[in-house]
C-alpha atoms as a PDB file:
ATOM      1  CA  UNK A   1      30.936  -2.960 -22.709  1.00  0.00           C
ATOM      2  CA  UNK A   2      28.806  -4.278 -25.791  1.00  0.00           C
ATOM      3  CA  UNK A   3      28.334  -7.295 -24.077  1.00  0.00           C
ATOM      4  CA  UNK A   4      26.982  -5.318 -20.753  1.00  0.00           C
ATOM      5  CA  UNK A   5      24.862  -2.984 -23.359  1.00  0.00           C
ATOM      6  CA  UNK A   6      22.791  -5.451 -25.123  1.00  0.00           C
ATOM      7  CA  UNK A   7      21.511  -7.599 -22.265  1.00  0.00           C
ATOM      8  CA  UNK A   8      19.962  -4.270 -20.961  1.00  0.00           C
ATOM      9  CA  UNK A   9      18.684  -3.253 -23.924  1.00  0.00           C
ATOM     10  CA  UNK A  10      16.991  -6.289 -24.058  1.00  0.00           C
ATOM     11  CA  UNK A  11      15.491  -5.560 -20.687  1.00  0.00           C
ATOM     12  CA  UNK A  12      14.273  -2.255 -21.576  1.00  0.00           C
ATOM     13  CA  UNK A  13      12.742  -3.652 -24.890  1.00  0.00           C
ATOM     14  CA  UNK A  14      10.545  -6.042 -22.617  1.00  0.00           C
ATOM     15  CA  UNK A  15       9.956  -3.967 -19.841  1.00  0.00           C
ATOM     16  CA  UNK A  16       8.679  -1.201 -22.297  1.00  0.00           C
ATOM     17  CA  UNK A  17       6.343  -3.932 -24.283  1.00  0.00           C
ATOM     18  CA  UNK A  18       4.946  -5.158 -21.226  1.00  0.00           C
ATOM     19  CA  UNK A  19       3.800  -2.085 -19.611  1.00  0.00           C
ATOM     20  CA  UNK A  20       2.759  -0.594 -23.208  1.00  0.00           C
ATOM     21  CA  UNK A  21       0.418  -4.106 -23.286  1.00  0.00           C
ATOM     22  CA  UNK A  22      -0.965  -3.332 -19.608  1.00  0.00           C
ATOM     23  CA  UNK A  23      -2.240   0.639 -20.534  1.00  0.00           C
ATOM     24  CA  UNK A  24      -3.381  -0.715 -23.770  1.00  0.00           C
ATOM     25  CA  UNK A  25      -5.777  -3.065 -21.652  1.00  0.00           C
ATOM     26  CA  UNK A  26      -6.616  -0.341 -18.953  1.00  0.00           C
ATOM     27  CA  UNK A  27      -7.802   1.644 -21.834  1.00  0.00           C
ATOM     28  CA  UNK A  28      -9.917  -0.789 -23.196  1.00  0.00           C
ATOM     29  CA  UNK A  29     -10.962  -1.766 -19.877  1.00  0.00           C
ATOM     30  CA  UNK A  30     -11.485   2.622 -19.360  1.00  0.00           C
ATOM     31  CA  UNK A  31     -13.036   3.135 -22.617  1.00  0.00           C
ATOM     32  CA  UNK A  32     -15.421  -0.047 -21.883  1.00  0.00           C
ATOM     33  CA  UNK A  33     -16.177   1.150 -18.801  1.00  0.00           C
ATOM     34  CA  UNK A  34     -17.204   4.769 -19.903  1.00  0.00           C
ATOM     35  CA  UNK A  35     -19.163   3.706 -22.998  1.00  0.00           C
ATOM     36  CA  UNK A  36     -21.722   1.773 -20.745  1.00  0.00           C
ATOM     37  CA  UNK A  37     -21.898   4.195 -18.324  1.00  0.00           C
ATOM     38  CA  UNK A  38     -23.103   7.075 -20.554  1.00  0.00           C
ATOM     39  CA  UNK A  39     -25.364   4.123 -22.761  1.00  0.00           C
ATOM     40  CA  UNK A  40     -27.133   2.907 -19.572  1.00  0.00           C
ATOM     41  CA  UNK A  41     -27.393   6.727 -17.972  1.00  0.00           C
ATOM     42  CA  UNK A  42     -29.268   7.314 -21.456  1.00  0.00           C
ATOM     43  CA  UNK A  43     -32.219   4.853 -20.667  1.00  0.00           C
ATOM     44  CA  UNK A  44     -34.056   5.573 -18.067  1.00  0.00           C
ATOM     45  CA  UNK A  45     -35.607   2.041 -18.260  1.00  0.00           C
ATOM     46  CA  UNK A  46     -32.575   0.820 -17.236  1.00  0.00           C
ATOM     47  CA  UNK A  47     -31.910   3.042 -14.912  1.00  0.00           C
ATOM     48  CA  UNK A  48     -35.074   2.368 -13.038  1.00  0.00           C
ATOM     49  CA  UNK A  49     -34.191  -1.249 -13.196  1.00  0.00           C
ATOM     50  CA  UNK A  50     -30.971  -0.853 -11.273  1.00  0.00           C
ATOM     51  CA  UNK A  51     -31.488   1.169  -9.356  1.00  0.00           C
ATOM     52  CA  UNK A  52     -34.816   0.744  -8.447  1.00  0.00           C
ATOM     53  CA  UNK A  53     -34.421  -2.192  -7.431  1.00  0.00           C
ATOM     54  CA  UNK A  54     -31.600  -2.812  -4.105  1.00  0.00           C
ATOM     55  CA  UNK A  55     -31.426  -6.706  -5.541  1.00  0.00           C
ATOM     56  CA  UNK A  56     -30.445  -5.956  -8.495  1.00  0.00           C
ATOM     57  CA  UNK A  57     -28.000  -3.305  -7.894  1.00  0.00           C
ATOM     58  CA  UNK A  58     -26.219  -5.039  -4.686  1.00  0.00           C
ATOM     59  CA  UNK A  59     -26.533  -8.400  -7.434  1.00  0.00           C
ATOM     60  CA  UNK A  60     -24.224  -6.446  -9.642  1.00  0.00           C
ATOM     61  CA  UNK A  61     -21.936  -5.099  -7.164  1.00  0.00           C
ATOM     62  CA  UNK A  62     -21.823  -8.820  -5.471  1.00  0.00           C
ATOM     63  CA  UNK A  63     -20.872  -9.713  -9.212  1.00  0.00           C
ATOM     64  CA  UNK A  64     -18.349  -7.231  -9.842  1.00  0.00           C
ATOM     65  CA  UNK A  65     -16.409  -8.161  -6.690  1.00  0.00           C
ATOM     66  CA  UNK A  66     -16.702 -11.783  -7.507  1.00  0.00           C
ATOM     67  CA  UNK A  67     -14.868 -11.176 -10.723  1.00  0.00           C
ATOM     68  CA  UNK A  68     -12.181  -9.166  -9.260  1.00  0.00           C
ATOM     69  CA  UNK A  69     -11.306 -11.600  -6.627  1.00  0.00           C
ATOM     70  CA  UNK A  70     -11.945 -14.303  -9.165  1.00  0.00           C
ATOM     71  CA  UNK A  71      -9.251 -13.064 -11.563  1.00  0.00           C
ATOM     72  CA  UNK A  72      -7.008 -11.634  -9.135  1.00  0.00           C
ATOM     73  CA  UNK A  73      -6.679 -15.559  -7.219  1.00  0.00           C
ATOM     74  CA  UNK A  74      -7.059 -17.709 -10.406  1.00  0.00           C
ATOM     75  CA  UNK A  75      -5.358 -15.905 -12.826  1.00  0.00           C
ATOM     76  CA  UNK A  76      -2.401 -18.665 -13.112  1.00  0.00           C
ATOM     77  CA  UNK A  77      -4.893 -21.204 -13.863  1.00  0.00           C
ATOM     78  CA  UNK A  78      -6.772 -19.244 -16.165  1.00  0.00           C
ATOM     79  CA  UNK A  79      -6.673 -19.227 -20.103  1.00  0.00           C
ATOM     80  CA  UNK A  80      -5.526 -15.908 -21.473  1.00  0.00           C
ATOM     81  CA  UNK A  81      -9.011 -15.652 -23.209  1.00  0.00           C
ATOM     82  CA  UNK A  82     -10.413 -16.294 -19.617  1.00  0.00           C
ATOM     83  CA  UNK A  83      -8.806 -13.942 -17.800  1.00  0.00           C
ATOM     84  CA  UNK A  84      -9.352 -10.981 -21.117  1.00  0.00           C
ATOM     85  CA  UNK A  85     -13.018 -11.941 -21.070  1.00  0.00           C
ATOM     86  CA  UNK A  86     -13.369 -11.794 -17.125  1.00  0.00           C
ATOM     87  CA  UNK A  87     -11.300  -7.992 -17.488  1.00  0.00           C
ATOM     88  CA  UNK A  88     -13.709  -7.259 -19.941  1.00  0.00           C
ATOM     89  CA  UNK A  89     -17.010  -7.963 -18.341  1.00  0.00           C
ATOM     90  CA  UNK A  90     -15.915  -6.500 -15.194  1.00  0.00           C
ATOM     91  CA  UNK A  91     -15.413  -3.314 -16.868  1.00  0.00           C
ATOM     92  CA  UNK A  92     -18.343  -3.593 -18.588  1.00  0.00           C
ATOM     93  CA  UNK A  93     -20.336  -4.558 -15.200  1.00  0.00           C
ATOM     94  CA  UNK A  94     -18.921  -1.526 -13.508  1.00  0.00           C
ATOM     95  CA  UNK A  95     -19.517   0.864 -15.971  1.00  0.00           C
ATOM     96  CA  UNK A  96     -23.269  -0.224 -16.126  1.00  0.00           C
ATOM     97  CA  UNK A  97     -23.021   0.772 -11.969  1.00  0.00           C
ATOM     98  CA  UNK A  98     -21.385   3.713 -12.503  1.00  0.00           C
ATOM     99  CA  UNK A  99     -23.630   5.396 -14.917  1.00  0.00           C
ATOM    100  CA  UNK A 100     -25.236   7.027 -11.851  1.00  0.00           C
ATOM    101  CA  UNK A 101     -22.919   9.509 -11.487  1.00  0.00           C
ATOM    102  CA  UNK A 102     -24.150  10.899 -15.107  1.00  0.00           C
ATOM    103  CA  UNK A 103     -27.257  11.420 -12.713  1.00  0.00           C
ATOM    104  CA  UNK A 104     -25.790  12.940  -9.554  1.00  0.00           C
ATOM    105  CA  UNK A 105     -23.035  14.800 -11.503  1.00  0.00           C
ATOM    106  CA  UNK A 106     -23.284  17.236 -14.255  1.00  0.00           C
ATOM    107  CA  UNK A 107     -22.042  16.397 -17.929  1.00  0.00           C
ATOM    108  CA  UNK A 108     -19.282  19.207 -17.530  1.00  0.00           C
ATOM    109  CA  UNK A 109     -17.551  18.490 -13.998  1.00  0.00           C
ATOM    110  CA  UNK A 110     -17.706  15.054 -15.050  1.00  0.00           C
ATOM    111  CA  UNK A 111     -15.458  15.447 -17.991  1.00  0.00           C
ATOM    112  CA  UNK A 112     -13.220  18.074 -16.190  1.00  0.00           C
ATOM    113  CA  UNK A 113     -12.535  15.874 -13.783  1.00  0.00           C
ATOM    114  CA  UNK A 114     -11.833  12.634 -16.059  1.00  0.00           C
ATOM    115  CA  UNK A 115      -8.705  15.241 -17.175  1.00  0.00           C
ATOM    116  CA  UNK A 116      -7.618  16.156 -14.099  1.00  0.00           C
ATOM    117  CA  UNK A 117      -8.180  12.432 -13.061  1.00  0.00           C
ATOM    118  CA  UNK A 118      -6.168  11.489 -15.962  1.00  0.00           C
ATOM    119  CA  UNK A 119      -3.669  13.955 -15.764  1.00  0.00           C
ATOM    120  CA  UNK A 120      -2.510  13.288 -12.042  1.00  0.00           C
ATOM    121  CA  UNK A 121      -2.188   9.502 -12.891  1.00  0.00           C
ATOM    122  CA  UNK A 122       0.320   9.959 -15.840  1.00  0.00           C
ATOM    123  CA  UNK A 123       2.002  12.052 -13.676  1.00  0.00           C
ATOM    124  CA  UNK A 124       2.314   9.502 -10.479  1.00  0.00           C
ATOM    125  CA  UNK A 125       2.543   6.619 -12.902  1.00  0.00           C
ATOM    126  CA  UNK A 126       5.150   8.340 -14.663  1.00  0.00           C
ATOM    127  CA  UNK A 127       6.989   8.942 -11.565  1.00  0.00           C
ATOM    128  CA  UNK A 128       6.498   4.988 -10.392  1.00  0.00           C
ATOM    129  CA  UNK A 129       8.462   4.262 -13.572  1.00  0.00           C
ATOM    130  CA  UNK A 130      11.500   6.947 -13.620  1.00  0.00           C
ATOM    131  CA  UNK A 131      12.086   6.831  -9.356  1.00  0.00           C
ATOM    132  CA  UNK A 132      15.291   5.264  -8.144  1.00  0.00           C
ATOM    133  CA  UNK A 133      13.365   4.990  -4.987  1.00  0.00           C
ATOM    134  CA  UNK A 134      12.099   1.857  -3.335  1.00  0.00           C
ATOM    135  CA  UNK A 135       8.552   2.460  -2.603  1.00  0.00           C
ATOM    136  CA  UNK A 136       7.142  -1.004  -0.995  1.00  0.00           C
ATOM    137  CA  UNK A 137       7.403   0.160   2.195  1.00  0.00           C
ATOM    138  CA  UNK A 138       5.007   3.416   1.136  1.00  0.00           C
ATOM    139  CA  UNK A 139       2.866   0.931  -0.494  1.00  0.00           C
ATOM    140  CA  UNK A 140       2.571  -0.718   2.772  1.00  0.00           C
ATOM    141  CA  UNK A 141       1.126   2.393   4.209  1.00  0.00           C
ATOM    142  CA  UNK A 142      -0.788   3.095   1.772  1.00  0.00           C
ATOM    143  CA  UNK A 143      -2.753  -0.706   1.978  1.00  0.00           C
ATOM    144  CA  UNK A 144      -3.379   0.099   5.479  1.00  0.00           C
ATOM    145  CA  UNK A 145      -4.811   3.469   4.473  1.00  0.00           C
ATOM    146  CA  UNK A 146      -7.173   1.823   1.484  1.00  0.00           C
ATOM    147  CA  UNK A 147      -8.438  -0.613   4.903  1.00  0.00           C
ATOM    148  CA  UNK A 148      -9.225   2.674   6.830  1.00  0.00           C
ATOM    149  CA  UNK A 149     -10.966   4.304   3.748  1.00  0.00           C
ATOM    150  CA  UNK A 150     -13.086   1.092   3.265  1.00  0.00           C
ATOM    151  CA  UNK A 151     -13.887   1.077   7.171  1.00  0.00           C
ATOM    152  CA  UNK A 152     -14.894   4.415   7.659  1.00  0.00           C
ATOM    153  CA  UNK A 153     -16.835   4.609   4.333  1.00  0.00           C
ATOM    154  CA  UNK A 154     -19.028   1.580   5.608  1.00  0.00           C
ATOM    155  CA  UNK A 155     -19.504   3.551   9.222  1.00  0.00           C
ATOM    156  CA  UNK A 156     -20.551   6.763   6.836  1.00  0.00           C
ATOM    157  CA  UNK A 157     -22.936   4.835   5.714  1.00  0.00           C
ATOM    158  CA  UNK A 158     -24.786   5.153   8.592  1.00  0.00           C
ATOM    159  CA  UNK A 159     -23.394   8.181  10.167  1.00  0.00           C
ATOM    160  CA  UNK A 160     -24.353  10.039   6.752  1.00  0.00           C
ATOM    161  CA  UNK A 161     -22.116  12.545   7.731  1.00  0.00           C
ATOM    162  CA  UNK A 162     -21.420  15.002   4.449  1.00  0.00           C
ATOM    163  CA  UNK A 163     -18.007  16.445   6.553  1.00  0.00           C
ATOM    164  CA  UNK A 164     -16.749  12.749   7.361  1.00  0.00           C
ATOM    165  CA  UNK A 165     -17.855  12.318   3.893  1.00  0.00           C
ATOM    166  CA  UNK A 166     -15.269  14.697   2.232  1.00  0.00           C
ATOM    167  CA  UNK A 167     -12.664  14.079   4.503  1.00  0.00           C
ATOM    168  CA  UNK A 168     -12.576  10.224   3.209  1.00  0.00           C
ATOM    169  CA  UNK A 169     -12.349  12.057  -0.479  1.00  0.00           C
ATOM    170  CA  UNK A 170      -9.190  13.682   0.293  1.00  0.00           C
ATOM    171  CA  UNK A 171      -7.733  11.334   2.206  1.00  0.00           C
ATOM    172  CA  UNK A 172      -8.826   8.845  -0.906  1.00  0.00           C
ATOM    173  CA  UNK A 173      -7.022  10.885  -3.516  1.00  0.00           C
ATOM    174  CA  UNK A 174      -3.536  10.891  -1.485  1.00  0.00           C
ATOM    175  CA  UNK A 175      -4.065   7.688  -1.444  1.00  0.00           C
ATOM    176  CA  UNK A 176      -4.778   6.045  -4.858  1.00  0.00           C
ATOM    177  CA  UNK A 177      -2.747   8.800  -6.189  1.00  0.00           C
ATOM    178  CA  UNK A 178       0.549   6.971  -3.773  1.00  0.00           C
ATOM    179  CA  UNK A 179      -1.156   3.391  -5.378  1.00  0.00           C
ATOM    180  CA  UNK A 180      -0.569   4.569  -8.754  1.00  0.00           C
ATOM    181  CA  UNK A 181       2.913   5.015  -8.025  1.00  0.00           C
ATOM    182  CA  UNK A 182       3.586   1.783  -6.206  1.00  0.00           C
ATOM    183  CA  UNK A 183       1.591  -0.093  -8.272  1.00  0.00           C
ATOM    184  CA  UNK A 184       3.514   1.456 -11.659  1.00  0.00           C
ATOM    185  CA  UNK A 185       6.983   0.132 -10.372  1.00  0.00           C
ATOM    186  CA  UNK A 186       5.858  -3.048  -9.012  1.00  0.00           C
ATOM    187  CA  UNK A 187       4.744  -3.685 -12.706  1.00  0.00           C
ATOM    188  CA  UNK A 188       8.239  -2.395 -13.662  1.00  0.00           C
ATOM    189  CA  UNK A 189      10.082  -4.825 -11.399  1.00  0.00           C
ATOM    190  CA  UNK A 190       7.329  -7.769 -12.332  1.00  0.00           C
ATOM    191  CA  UNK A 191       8.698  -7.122 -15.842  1.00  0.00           C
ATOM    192  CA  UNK A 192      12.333  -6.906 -15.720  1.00  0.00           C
ATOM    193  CA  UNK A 193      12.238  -9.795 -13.311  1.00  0.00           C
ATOM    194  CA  UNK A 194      10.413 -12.392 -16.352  1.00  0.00           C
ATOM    195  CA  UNK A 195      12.494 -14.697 -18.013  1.00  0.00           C
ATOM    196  CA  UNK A 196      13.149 -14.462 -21.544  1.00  0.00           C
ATOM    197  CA  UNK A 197      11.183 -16.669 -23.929  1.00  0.00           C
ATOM    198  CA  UNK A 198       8.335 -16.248 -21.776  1.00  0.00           C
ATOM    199  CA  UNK A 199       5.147 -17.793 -23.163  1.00  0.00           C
ATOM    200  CA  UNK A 200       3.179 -15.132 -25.010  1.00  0.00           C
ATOM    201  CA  UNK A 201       0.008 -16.164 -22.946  1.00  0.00           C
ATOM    202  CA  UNK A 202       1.468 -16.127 -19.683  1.00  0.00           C
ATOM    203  CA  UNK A 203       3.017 -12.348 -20.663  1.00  0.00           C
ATOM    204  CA  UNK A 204      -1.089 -11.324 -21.430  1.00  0.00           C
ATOM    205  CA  UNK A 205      -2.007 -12.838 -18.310  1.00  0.00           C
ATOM    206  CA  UNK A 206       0.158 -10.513 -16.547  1.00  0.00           C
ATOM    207  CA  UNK A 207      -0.197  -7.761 -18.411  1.00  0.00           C
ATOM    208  CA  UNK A 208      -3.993  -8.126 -18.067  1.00  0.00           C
ATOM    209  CA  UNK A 209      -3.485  -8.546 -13.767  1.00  0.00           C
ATOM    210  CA  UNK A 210      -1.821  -4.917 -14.227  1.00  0.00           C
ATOM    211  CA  UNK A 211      -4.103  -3.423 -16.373  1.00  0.00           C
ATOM    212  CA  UNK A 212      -6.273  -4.617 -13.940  1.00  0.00           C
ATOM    213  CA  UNK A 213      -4.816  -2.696 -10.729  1.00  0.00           C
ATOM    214  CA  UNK A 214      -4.201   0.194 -12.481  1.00  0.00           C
ATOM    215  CA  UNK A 215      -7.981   0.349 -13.785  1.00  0.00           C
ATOM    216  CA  UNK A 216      -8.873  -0.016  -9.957  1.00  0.00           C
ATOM    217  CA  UNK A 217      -6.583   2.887  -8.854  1.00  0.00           C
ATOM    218  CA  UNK A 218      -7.710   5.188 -11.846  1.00  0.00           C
ATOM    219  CA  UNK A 219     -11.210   4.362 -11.270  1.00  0.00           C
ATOM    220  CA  UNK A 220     -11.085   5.232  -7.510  1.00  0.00           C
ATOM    221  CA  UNK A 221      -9.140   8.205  -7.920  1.00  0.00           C
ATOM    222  CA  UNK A 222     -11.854   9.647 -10.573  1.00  0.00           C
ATOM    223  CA  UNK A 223     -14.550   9.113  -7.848  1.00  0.00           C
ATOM    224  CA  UNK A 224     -12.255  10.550  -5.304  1.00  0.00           C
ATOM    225  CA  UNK A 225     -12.208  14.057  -7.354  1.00  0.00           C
ATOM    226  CA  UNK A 226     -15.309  14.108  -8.317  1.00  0.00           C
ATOM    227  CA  UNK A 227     -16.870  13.821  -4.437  1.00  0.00           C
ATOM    228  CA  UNK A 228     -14.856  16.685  -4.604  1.00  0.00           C
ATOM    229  CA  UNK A 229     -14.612  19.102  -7.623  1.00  0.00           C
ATOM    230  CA  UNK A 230     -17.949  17.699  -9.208  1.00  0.00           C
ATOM    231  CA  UNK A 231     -20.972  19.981  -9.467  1.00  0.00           C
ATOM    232  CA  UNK A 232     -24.198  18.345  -8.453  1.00  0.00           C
ATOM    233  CA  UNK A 233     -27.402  18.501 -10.589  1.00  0.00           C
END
């Protein structure tokens, strides 16, 4: 019995140390993120510069998914200091992109909705952790779902329909709320499947990839809610 105890205990240890090392990182990357987003909505010089100016907003968007596909595909051959700084400046980046919802959005439904935002992720996250159940066959649906979001939000474009418009925000939430989840226990199981002795850098690596994903699917289901419970100025 001893012998069966420690080994898991072990497991737990590591499992617990890796995913406390991937929310440190998404809060960084969180905290980052909202820091430049209320220091840029501030200046209205720099507001006027991105986004009055299409080149140099699309430039930074271009940018931001260059670093995400960058990281995500390279992060093996990447330095841990690499792939921290590239984590870094993409949070940055996207926080200076986001400060237009301090425009569009009032102060108060803004922060109302970062704790409901942040409330329903603990919650799914939580659950990704604790469930017995195998969900890669839900995150299977759920990929296909994030495709038809991404598809119909590029038709709405055009379209400009404000009813098609809400109806991608709700199917959004189910959706990156289900991510959360299935992204929680496939960082569990990427844990308790590493070897021990592991090289520390390797560990960051990986813990920085899943502070990563979960930064994506808090960050989408924050704009989700507020297309939907945020008061416009």
């Amino acid at each position: 019995m001893m012998q069966t105890a420690i080994p898991q205990t072990r497991v737990q240890v590591q499992v617990n140390e890796f995913i406390r090392s991937v929310y440190n990182w998404m809060t960084v990357g969180l905290a980052l993120t909202g820091f430049m987003a209320y220091y840029v909505s501030q200046s209205q010089a720099m507001l006027q510069l991105i986004f009055g100016n299409k080149l140099v907003f699309f430039g930074l968007i271009i940018a931001e998914l260059g670093m995400v596909f960058y990281l995500s595909a390279r992060i093996q051959k990447l330095s841990a200091s690499t792939a921290t700084a590239l984590f870094t400046g993409y949070a940055a980046l996207n926080g200076v992109t986001l400060s237009c919802i301090f425009i569009v959005y009032s102060g108060t439904s803004i922060t109302s909705t970062f704790f409901i935002c942040s409330a329903m992720f603990v919650a799914c996250s939580v659950y990704g952790m604790v469930t017995k159940k195998d969900l890669t066959s839900f995150g299977g649906f759920l990929s296909m779902g994030l495709i038809g979001i991404i598809i119909a939000s590029v038709v709405n474009l055009f379209l400009k329909s404000s009813g098609l418009h809400m109806i991608i925000s709700y199917i959004g939430v189910f959706v990156f709320v289900g991510l959360t989840a299935y992204d929680t226990q496939k960082l569990k199981t990427m844990a308790m499947s590493q070897p021990d002795g592991l090289d520390g850098a390797v560990v960051r690596k990986g813990a920085i990839l899943g502070a990563l994903t979960l930064y994506l699917d808090f960050i989408n289901l924050f704009l989700m809610l507020l297309r939907i419970l945020g008061d416009r100025r």
